[in-house]
Protein backbone atom coordinates (compact mmCIF):
# COMPACT_ATOMS: atom_id res chain seq x y z
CA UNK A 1 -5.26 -10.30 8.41
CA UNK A 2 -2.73 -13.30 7.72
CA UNK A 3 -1.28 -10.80 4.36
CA UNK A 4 -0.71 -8.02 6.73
CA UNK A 5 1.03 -9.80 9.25
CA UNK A 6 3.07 -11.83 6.03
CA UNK A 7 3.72 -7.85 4.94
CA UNK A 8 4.75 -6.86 8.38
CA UNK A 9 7.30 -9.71 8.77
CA UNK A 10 8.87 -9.56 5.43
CA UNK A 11 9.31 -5.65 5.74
CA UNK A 12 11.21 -6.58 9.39
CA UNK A 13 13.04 -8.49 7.16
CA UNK A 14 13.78 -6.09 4.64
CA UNK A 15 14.91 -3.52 7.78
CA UNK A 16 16.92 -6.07 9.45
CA UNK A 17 19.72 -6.36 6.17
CA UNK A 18 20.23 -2.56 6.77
CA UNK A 19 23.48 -2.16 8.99
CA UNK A 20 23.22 -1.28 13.05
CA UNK A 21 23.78 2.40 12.41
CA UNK A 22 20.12 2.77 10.25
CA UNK A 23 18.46 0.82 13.34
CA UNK A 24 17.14 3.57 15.16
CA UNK A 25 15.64 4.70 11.36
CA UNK A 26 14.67 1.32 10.50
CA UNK A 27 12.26 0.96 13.93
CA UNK A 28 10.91 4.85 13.27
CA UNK A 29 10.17 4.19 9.32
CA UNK A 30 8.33 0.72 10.63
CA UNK A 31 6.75 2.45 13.50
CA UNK A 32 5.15 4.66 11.19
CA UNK A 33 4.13 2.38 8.61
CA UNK A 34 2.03 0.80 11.82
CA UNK A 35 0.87 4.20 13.02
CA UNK A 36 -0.10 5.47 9.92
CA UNK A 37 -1.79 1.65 8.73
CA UNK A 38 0.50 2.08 5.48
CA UNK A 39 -0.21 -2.06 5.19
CA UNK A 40 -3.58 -2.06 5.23
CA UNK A 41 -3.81 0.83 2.15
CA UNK A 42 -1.09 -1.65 0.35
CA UNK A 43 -3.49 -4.40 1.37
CA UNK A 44 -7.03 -2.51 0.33
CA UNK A 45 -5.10 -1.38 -2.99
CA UNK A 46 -4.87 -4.73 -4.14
CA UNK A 47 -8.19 -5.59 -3.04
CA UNK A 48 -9.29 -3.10 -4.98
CA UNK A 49 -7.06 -3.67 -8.05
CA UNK A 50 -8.27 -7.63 -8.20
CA UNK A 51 -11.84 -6.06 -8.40
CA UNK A 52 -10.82 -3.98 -10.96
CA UNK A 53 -9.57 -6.63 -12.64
CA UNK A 54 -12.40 -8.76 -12.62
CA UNK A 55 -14.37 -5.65 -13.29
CA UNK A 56 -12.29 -5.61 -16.56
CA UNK A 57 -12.48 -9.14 -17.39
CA UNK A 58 -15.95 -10.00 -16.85
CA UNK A 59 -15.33 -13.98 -18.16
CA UNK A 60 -11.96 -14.03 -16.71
CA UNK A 61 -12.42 -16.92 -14.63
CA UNK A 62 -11.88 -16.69 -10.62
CA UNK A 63 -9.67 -19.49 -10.87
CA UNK A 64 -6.74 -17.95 -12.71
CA UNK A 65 -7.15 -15.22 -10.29
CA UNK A 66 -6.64 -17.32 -7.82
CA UNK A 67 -3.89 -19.00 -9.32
CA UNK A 68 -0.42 -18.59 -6.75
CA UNK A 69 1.45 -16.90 -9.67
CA UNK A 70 -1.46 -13.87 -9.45
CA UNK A 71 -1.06 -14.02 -5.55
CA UNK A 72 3.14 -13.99 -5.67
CA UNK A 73 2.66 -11.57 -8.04
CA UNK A 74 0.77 -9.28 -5.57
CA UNK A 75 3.09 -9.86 -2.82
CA UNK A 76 5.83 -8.51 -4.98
CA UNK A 77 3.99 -5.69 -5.72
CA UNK A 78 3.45 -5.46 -1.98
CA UNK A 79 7.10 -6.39 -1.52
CA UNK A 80 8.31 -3.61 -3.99
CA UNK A 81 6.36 -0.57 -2.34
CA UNK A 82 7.24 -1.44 1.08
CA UNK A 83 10.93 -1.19 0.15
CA UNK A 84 10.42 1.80 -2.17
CA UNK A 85 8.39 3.71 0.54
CA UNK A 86 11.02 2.73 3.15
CA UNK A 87 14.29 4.18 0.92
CA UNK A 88 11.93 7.04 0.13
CA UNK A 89 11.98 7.95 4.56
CA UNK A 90 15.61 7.08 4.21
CA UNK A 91 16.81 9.39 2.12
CA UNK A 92 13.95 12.29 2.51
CA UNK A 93 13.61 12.44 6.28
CA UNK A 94 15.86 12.52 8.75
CA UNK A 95 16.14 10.60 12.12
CA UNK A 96 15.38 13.97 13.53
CA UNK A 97 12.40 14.56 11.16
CA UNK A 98 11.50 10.32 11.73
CA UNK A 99 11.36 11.27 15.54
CA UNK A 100 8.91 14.29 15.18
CA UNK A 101 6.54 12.54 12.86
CA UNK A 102 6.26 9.96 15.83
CA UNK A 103 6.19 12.30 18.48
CA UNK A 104 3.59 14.30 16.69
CA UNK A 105 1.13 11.41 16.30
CA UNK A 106 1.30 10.18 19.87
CA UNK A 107 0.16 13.93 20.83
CA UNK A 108 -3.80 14.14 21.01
CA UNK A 109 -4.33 15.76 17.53
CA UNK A 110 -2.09 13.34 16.05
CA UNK A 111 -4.20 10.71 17.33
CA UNK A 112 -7.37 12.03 16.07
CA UNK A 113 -5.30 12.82 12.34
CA UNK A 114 -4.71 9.09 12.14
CA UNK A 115 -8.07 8.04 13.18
CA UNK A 116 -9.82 9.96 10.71
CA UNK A 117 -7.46 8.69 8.15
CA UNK A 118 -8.06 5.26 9.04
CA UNK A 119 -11.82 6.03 9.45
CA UNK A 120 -12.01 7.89 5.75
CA UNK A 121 -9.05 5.63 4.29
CA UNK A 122 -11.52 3.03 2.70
CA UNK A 123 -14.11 5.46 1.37
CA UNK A 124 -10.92 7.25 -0.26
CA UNK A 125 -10.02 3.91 -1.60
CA UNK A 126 -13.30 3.06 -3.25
CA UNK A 127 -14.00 6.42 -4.54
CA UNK A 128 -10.44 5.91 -5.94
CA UNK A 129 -11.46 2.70 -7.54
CA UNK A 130 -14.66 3.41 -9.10
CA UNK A 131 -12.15 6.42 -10.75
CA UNK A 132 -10.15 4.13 -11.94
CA UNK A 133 -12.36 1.88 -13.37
CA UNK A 134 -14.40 4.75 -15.06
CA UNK A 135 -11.07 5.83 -16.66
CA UNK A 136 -10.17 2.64 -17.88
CA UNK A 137 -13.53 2.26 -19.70
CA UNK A 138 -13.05 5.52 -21.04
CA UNK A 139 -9.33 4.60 -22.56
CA UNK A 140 -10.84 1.35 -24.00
CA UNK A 141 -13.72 3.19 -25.56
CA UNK A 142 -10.80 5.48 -26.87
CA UNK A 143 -8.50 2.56 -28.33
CA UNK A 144 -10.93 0.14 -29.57
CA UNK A 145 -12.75 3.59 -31.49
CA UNK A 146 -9.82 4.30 -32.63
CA UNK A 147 -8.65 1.23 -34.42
CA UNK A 148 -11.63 0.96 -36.33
């Protein structure tokens, strides 16, 4: 809970070096990353990516995961999305589109489309993760065969 709020703040802070004229963008994009919980799938991602890490590293020891240049790392990941997603609305939608997207999830469907994404959101992440870590053992099983 205390990373999400950390993201939340330091994407107002991203928002706030626009200029006044993106403003009315800049509270629609974060208004939707609220809505839509895009900081908790940034947050569950790299949950899931530490797992995976530790999945690939069996005898990695949990202290260099824990070690604050892993978690600044993470953070600019974090950091790095957030402001990729955000110049992605930017420049894609406009304030127009921004306001429709909003209006559209306040209506009762819209409510019940974000609920069930928030409600399937982790399963889609795990599923995701087991993928990924399936794949990766493939690749290995690939490289290491075919350096012999």
């Amino acid at each position: 809970m205390k990373m999400k709020y950390l993201s939340i703040i330091m994407l107002l802070f991203f928002l706030s070096s626009y200029s006044c004229a993106e403003d009315n963008n800049d509270d629609k994009i974060l208004r939707y990353f609220e809505v839509t919980d895009v900081l908790g799938t940034i947050d569950r991602q790299m949950v899931a990516y530490i797992e995976d890490i530790k999945y690939a590293y069996p005898d990695l020891s949990s202290k260099i995961i824990e070690r604050r240049e892993v978690k600044q790392a993470v953070e600019d990941y974090k950091r790095e999305v957030i402001t990729a997603w955000t110049q992605i609305l930017k420049t894609k939608l406009s304030n127009e589109e921004l306001s429709e997207m909003l209006a559209f999830i306040e209506t009762p469907l819209g409510k019940k489309f974000i609920a069930l994404q928030e409600k399937l959101g982790p399963e889609f992440d795990e599923v995701g993760s087991i993928a990924n870590r399936n794949l990766n053992d493939k690749i290995s099983r690939l490289l290491f065969k075919t350096e012999r």
